[in-house]
C-alpha atoms as a PDB file:
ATOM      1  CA  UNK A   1       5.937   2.587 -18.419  1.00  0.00           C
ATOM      2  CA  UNK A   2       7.995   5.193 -16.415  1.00  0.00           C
ATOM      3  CA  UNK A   3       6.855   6.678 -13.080  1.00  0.00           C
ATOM      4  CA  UNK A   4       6.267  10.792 -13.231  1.00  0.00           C
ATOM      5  CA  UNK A   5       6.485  13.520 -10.653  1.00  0.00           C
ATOM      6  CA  UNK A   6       3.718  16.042 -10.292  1.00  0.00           C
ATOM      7  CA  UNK A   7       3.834  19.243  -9.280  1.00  0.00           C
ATOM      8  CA  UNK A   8       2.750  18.023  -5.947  1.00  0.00           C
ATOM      9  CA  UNK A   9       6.232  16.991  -5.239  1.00  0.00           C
ATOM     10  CA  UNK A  10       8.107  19.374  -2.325  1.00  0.00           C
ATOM     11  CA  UNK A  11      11.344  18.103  -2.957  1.00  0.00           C
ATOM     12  CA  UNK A  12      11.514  16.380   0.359  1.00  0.00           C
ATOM     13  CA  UNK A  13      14.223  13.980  -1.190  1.00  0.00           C
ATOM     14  CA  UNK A  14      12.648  11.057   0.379  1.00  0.00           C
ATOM     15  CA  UNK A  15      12.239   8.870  -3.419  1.00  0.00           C
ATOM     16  CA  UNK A  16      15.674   9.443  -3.862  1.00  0.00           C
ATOM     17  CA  UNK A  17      17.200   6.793  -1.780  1.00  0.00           C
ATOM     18  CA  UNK A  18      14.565   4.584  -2.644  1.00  0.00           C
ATOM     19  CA  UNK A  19      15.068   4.460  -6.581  1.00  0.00           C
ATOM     20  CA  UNK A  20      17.745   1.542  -6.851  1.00  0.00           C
ATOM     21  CA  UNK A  21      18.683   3.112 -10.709  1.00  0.00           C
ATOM     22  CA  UNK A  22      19.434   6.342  -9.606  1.00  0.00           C
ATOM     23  CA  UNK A  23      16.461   7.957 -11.946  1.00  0.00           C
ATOM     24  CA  UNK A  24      15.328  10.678 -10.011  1.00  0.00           C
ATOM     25  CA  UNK A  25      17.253  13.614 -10.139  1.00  0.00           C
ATOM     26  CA  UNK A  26      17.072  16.872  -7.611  1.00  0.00           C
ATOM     27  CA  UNK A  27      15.307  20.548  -8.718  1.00  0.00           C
ATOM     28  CA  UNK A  28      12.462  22.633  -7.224  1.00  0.00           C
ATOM     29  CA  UNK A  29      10.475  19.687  -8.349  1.00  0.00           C
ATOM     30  CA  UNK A  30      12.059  16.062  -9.095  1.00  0.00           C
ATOM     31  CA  UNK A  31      12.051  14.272 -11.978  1.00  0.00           C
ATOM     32  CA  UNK A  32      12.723  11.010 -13.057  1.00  0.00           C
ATOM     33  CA  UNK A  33      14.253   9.521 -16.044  1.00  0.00           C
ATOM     34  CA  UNK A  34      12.016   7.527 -18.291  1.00  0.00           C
ATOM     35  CA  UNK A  35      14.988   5.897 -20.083  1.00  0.00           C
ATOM     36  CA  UNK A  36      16.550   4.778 -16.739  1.00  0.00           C
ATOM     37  CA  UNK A  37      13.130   4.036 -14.493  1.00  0.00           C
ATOM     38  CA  UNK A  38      12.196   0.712 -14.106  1.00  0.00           C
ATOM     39  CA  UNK A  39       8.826   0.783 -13.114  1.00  0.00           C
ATOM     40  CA  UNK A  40       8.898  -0.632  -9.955  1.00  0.00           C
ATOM     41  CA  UNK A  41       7.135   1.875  -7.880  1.00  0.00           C
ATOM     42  CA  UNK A  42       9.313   2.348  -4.839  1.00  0.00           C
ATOM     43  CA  UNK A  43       9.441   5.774  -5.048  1.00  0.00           C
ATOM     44  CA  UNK A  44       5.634   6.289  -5.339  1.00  0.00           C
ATOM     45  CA  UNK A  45       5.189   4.098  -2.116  1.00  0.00           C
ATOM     46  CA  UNK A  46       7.294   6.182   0.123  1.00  0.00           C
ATOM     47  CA  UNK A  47       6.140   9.900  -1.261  1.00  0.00           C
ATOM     48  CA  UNK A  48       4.748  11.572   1.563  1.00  0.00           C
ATOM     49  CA  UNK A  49       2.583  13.800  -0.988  1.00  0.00           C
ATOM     50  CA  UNK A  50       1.600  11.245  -3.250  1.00  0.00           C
ATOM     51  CA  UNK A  51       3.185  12.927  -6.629  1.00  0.00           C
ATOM     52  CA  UNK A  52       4.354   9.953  -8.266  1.00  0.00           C
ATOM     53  CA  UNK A  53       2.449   8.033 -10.651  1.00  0.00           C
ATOM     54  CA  UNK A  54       2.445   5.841 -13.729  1.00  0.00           C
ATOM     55  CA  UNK A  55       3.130   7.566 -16.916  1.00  0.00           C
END
């Protein structure tokens, strides 16, 4: 099951250097790649504003 970013997200870039597939990708609000994601979470554990989650 992929990780999602909510709306929550303020594009602080911080997920991005901790996603070692290169899912997330940069916009107003990130997003992540379902077919590429992992599941392994590091990006929800560093996210200052808590807007990643489990599909």
């Amino acid at each position: 099951m992929a990780y999602v970013i909510t709306d929550d997200c303020i594009a602080c870039g911080t997920c991005i250097n901790e996603c070692p597939v290169e899912a997330i990708s940069e916009g107003d609000i990130y997003k992540i790649d379902p077919d590429t994601c992992i599941d392994c979470g590091a990006c929800a554990s560093v996210c200052p504003t808590e807007a990643i989650h489990p599909e």
